[in-house]
C-alpha atoms as a PDB file:
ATOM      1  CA  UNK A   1     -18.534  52.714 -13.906  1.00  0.00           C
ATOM      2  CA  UNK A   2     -17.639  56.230 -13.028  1.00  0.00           C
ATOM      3  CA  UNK A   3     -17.842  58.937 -15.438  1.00  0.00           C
ATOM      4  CA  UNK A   4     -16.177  62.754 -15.069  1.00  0.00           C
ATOM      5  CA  UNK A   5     -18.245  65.263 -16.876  1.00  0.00           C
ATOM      6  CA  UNK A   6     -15.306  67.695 -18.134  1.00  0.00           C
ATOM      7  CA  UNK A   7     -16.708  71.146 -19.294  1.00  0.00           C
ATOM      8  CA  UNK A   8     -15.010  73.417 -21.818  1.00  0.00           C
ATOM      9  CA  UNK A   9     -14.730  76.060 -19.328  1.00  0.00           C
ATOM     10  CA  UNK A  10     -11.641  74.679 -16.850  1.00  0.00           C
ATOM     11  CA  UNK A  11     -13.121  76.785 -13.749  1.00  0.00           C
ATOM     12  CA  UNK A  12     -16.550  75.565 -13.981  1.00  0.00           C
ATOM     13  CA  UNK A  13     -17.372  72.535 -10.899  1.00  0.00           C
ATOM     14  CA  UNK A  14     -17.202  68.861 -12.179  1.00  0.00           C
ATOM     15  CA  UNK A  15     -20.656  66.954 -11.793  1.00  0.00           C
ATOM     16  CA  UNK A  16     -19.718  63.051 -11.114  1.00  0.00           C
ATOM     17  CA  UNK A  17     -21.995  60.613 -12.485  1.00  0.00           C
ATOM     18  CA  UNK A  18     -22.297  57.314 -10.340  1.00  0.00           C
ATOM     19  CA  UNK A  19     -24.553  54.068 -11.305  1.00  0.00           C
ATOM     20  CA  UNK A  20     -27.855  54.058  -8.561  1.00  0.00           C
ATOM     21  CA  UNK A  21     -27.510  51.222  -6.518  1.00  0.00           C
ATOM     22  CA  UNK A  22     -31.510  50.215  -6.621  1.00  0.00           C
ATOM     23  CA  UNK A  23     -31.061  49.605 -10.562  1.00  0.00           C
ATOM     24  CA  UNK A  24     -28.382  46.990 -10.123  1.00  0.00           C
ATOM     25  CA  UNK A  25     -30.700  44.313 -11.341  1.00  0.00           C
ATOM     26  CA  UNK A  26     -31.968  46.840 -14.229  1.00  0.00           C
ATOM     27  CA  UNK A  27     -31.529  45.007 -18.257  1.00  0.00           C
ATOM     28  CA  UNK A  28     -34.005  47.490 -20.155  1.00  0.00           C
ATOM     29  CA  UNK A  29     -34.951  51.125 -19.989  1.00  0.00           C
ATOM     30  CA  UNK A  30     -38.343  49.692 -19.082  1.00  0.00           C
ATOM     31  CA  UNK A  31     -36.499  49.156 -15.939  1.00  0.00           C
ATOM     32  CA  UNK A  32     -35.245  52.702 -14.503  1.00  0.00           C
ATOM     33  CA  UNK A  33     -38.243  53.645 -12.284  1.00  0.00           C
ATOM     34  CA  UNK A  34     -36.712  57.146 -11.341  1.00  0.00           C
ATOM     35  CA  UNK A  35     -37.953  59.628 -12.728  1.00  0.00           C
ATOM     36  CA  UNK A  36     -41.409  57.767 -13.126  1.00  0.00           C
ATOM     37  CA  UNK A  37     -44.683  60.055 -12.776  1.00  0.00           C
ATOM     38  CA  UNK A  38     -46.735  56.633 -12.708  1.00  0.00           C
ATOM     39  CA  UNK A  39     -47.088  54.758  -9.402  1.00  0.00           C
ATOM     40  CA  UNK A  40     -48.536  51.520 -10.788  1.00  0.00           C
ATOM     41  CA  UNK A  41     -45.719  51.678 -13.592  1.00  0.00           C
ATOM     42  CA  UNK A  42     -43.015  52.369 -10.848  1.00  0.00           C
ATOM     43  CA  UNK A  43     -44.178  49.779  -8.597  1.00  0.00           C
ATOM     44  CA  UNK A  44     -44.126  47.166 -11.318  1.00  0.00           C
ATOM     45  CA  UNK A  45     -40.406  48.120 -12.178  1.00  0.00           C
ATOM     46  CA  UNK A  46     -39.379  48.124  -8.511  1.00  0.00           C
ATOM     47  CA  UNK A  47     -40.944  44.332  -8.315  1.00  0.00           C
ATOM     48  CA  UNK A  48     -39.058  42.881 -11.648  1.00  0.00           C
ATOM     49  CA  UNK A  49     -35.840  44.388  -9.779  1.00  0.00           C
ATOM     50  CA  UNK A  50     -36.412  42.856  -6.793  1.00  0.00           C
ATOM     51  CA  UNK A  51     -37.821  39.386  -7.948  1.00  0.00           C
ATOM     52  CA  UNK A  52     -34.067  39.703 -10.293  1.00  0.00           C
ATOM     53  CA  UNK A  53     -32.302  40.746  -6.503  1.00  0.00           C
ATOM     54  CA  UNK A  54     -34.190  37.383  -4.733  1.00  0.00           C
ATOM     55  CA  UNK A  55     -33.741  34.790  -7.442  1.00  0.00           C
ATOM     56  CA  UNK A  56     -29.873  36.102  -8.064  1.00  0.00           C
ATOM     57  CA  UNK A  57     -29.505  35.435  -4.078  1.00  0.00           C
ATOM     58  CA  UNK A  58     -31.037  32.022  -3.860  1.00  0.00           C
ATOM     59  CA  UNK A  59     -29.265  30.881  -6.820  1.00  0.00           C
ATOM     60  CA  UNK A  60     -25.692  32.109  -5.185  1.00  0.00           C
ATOM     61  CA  UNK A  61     -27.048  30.547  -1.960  1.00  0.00           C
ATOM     62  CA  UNK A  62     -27.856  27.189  -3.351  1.00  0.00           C
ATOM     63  CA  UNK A  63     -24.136  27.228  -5.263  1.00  0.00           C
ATOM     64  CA  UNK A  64     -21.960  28.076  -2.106  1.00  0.00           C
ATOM     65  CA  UNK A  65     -24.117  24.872  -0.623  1.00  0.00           C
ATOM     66  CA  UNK A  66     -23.138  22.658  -3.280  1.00  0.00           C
ATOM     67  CA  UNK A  67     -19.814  23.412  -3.740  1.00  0.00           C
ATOM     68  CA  UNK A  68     -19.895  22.960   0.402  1.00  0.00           C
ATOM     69  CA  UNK A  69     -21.445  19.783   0.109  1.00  0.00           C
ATOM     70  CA  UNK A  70     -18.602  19.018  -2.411  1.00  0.00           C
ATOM     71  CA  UNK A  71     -15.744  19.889  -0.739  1.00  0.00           C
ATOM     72  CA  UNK A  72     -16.933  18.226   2.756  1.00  0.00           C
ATOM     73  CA  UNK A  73     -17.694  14.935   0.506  1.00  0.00           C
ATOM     74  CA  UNK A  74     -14.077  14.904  -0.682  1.00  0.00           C
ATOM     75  CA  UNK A  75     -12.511  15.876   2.760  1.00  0.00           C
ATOM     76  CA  UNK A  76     -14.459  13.231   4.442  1.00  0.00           C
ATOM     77  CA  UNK A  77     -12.288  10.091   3.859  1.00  0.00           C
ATOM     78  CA  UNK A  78     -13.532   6.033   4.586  1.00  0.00           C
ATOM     79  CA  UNK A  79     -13.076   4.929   7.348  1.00  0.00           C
ATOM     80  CA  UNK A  80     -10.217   2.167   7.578  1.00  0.00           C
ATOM     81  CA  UNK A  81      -9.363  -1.030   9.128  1.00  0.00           C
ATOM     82  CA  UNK A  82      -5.927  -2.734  10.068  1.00  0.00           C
ATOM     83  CA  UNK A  83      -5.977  -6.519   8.849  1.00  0.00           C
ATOM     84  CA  UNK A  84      -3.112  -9.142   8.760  1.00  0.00           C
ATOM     85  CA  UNK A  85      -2.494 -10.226   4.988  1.00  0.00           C
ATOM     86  CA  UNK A  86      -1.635 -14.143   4.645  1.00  0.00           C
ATOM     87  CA  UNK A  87       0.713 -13.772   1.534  1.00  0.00           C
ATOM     88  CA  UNK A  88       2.554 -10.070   2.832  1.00  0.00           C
ATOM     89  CA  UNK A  89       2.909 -11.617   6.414  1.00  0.00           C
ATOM     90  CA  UNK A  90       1.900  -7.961   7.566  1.00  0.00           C
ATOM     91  CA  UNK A  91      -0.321  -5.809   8.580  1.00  0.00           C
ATOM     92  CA  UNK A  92      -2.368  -4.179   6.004  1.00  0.00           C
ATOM     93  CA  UNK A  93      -5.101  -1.129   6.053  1.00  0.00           C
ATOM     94  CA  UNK A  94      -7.836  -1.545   3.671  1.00  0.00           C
ATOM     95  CA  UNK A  95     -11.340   0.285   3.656  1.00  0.00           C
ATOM     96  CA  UNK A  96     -14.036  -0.210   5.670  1.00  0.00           C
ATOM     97  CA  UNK A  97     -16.418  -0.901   3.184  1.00  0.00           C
ATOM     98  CA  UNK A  98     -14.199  -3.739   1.724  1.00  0.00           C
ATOM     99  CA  UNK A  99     -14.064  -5.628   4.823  1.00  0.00           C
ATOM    100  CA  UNK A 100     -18.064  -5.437   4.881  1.00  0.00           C
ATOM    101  CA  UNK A 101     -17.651  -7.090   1.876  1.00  0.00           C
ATOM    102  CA  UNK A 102     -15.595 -10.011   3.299  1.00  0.00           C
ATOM    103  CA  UNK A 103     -17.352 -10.452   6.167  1.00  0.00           C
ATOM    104  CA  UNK A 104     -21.216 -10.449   6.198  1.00  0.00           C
ATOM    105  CA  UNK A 105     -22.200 -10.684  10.003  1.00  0.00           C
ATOM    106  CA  UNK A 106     -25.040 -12.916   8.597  1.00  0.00           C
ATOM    107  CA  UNK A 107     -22.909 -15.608   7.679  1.00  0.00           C
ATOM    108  CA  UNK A 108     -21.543 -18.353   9.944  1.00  0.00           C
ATOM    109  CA  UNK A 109     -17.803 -17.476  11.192  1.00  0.00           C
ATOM    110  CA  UNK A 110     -16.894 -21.137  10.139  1.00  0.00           C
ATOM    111  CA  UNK A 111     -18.875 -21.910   6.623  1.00  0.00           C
ATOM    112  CA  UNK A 112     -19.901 -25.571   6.018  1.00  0.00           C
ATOM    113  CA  UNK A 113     -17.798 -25.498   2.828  1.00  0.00           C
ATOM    114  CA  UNK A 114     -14.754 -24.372   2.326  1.00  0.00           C
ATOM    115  CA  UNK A 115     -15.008 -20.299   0.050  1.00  0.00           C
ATOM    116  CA  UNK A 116     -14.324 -20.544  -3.998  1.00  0.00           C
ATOM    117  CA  UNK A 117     -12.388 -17.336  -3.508  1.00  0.00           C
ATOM    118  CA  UNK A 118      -9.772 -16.947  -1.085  1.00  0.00           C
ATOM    119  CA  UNK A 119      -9.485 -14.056   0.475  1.00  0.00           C
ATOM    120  CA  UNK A 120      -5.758 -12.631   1.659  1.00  0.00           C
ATOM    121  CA  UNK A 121      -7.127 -10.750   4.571  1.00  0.00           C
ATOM    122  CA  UNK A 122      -8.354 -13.545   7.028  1.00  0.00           C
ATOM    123  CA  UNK A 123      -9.198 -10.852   9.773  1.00  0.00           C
ATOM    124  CA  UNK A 124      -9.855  -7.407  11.044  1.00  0.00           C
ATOM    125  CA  UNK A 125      -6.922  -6.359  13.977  1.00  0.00           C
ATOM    126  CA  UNK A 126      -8.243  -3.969  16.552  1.00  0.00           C
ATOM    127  CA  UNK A 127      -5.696  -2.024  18.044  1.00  0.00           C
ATOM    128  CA  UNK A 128      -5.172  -4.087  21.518  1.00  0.00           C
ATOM    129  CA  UNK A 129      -4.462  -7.034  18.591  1.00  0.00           C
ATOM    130  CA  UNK A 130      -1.651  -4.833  17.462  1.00  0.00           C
ATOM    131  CA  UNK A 131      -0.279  -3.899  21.022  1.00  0.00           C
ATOM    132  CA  UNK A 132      -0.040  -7.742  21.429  1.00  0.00           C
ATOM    133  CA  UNK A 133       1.313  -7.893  18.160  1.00  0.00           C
ATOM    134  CA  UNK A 134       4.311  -5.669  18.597  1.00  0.00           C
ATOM    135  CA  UNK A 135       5.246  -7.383  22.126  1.00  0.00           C
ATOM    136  CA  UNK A 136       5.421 -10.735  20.338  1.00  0.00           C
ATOM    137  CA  UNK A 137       7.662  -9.542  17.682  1.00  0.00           C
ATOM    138  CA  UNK A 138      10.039  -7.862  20.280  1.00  0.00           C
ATOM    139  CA  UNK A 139      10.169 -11.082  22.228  1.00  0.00           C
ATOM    140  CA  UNK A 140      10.552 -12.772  19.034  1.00  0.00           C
ATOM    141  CA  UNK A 141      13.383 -10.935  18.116  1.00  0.00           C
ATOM    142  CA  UNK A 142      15.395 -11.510  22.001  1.00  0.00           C
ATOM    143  CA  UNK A 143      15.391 -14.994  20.835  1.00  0.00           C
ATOM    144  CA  UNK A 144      16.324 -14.861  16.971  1.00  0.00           C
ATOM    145  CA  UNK A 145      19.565 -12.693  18.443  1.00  0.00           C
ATOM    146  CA  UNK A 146      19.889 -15.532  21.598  1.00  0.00           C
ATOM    147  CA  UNK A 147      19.821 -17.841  18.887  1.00  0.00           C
ATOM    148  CA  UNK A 148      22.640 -15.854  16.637  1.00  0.00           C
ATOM    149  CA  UNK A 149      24.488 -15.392  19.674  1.00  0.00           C
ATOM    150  CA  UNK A 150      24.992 -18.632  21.129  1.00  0.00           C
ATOM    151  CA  UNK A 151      24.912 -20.489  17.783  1.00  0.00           C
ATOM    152  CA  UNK A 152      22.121 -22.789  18.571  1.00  0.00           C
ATOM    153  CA  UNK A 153      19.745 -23.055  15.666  1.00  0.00           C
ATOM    154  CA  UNK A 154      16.666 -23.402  17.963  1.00  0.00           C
ATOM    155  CA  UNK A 155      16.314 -21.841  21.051  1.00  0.00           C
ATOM    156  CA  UNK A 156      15.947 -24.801  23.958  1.00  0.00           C
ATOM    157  CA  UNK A 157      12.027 -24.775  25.406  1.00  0.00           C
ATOM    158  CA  UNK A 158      13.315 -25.332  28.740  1.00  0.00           C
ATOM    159  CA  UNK A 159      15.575 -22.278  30.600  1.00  0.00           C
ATOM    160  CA  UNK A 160      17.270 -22.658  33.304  1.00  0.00           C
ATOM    161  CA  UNK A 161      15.697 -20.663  36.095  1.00  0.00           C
ATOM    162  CA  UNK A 162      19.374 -19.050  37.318  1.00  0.00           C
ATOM    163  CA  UNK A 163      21.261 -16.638  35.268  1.00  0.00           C
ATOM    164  CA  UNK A 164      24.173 -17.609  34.024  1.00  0.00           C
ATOM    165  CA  UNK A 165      27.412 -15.437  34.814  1.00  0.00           C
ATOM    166  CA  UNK A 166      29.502 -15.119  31.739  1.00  0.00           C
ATOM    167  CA  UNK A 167      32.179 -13.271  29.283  1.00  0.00           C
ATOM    168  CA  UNK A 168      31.635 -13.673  25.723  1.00  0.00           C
ATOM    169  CA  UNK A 169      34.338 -14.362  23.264  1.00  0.00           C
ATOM    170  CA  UNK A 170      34.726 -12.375  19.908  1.00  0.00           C
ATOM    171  CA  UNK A 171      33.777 -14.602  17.186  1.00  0.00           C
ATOM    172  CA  UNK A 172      36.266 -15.615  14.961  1.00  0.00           C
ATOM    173  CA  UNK A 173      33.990 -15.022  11.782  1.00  0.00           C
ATOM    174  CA  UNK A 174      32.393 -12.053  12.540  1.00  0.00           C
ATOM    175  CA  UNK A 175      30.312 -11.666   9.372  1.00  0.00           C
ATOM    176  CA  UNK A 176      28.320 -14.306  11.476  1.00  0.00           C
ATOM    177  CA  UNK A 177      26.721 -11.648  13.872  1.00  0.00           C
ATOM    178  CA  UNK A 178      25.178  -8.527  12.872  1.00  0.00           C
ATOM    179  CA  UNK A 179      27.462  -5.392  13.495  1.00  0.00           C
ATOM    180  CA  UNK A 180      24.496  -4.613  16.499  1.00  0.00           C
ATOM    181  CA  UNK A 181      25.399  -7.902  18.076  1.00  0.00           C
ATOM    182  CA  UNK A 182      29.002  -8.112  17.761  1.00  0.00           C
ATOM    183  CA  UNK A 183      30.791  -8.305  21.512  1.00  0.00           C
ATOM    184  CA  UNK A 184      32.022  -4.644  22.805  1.00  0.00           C
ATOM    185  CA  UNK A 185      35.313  -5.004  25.449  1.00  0.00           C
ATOM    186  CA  UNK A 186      33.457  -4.641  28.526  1.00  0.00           C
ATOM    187  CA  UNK A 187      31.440  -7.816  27.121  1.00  0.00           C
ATOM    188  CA  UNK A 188      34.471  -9.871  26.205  1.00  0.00           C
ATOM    189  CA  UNK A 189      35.951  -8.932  29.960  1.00  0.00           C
ATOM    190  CA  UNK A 190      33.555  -8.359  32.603  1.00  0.00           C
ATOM    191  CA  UNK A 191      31.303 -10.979  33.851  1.00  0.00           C
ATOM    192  CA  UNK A 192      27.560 -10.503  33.268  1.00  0.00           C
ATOM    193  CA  UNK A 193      24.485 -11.754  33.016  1.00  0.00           C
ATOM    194  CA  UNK A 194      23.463 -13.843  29.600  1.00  0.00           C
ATOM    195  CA  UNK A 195      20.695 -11.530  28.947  1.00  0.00           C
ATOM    196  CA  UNK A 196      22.932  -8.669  27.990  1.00  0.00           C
ATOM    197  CA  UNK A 197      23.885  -9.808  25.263  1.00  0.00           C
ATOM    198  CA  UNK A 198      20.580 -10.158  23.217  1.00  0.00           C
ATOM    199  CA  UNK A 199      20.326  -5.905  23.685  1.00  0.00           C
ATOM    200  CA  UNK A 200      20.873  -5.156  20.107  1.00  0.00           C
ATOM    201  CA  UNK A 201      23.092  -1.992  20.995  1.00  0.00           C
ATOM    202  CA  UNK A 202      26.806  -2.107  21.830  1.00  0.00           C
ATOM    203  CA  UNK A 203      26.428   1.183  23.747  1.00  0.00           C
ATOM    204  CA  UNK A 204      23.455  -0.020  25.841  1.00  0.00           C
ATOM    205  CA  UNK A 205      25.079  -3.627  26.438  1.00  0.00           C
ATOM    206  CA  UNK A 206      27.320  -1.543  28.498  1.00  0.00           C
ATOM    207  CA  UNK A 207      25.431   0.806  30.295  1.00  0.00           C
ATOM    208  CA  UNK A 208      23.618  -2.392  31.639  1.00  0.00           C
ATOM    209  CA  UNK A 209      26.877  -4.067  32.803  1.00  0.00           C
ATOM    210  CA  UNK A 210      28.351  -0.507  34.168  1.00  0.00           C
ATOM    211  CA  UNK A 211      25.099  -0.184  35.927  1.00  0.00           C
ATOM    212  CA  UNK A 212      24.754  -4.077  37.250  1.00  0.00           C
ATOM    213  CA  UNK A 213      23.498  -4.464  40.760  1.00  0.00           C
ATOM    214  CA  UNK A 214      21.634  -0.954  40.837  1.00  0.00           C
ATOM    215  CA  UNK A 215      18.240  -1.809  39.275  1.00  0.00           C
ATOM    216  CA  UNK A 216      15.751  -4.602  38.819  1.00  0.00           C
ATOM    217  CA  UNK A 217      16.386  -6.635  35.691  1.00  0.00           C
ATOM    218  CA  UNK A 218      12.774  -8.514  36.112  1.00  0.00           C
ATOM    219  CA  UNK A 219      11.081  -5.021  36.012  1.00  0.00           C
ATOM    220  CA  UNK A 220      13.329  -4.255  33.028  1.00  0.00           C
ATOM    221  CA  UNK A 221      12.639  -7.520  31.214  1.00  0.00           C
ATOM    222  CA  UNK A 222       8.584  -6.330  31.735  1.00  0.00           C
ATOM    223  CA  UNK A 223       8.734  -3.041  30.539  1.00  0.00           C
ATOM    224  CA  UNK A 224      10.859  -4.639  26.944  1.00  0.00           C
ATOM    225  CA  UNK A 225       8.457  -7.191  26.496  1.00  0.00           C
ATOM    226  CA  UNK A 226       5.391  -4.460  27.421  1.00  0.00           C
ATOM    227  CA  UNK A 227       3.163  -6.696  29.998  1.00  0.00           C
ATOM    228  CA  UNK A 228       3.444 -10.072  27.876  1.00  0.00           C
ATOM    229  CA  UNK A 229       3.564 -12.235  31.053  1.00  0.00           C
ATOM    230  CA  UNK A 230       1.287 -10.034  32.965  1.00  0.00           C
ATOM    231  CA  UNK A 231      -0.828 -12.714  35.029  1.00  0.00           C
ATOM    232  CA  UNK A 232       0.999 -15.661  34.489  1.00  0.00           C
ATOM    233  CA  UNK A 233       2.471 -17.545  37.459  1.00  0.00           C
ATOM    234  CA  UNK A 234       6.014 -17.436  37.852  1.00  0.00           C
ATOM    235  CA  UNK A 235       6.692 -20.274  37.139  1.00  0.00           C
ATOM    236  CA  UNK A 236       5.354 -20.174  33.456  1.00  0.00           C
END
């Protein structure tokens, strides 16, 4: 605190008063060393001050590294892990720690007797499982809208190897086939392969038939399914 000594006289020069920096730590008169004729007395005040100074330092020290500690504790999250949940028929994240849990690596992958508790999660995906994962369901999807298309309930396991040429009639009960699915004009009029039709997007069903003959449909078919036949003979 700063105090203004204010004399009667108006013309006589103001003497500021300021606290002394080295008495920070001072609690008792006992304390103020200035002025002090005795050495051994001052030097005994000047140590209480600064054993006061050290111990106020460490104990600030050892607080900002706590509340450090703290704070990195709560930022650093679990790890987690992507499993495929029986019941949900999904893919589910769940913590590290739980899988652990699951599945001790001491215990044999196929137990003599069957578990009392049955666990949802039957396994851990890494993520090439899930790039798999997601070409499957694409391909899985081609046939569900083959299968709306043509009206077949199951899709036949043998194809024939040669495309077949065709225009596709609008259905007469179009709450049949989703709005995505339903026949544009150019697919109703101009020949094309069956393959088109399983695109579930009017406006790209045409692009492909505008743009017929200009680029490779089994590099197209490769990069929609993302590799899935990669290796395979041709035949397969």
């Amino acid at each position: 605190m700063i105090r203004t000594y204010q004399p009667a006289n108006p013309t006589a020069p103001c003497i500021q008063l300021t606290s002394m920096p080295q008495l920070a730590e001072a609690i008792s008169r006992e304390d103020n060393w200035t002025g002090t004729t005795d050495a051994a007395a001052r030097r005994r005040a000047q140590t209480r001050l600064n054993t006061r100074t050290y111990r106020k330092r460490k104990a600030l020290a050892k607080k900002a590294e706590a509340s450090s500690a703290a704070t990195e504790t709560l930022i650093k999250s679990e790890a987690l892990v992507e499993c495929w949940d029986i019941k949900q028929q999904s893919v589910s994240i769940i913590p590290a720690s739980r899988i652990k849990q699951l599945y001790n690596a001491r215990n044999p992958l196929l137990p003599d007797k069957p578990r009392k508790e049955q666990f949802n999660i039957i396994f851990p995906l890494c993520p090439d499982h899930l790039i798999t994962l997601l070409q499957f369901n694409a391909l899985r999807a081609l046939a569900i809208n083959r299968t709306l298309i043509s009206g077949i309930l199951v899709t036949p396991l043998e194809c024939n190897e040669e495309e077949t040429i065709h225009t596709i009639p609008y259905p007469t009960n179009p709450s049949l086939l989703p709005p995505a699915l339903l026949p544009t004009a150019l697919q109703q009029t101009v020949p094309h392969g069956d393959w088109i039709d399983l695109f579930p997007s009017p406006e790209g069903r045409d692009r492909l038939i505008r743009a017929a003959g200009t680029f490779d449909e089994d590099e197209l078919w490769a990069d929609c399914s993302g590799g899935l036949y990669e290796g395979f003979p041709d035949d397969e």
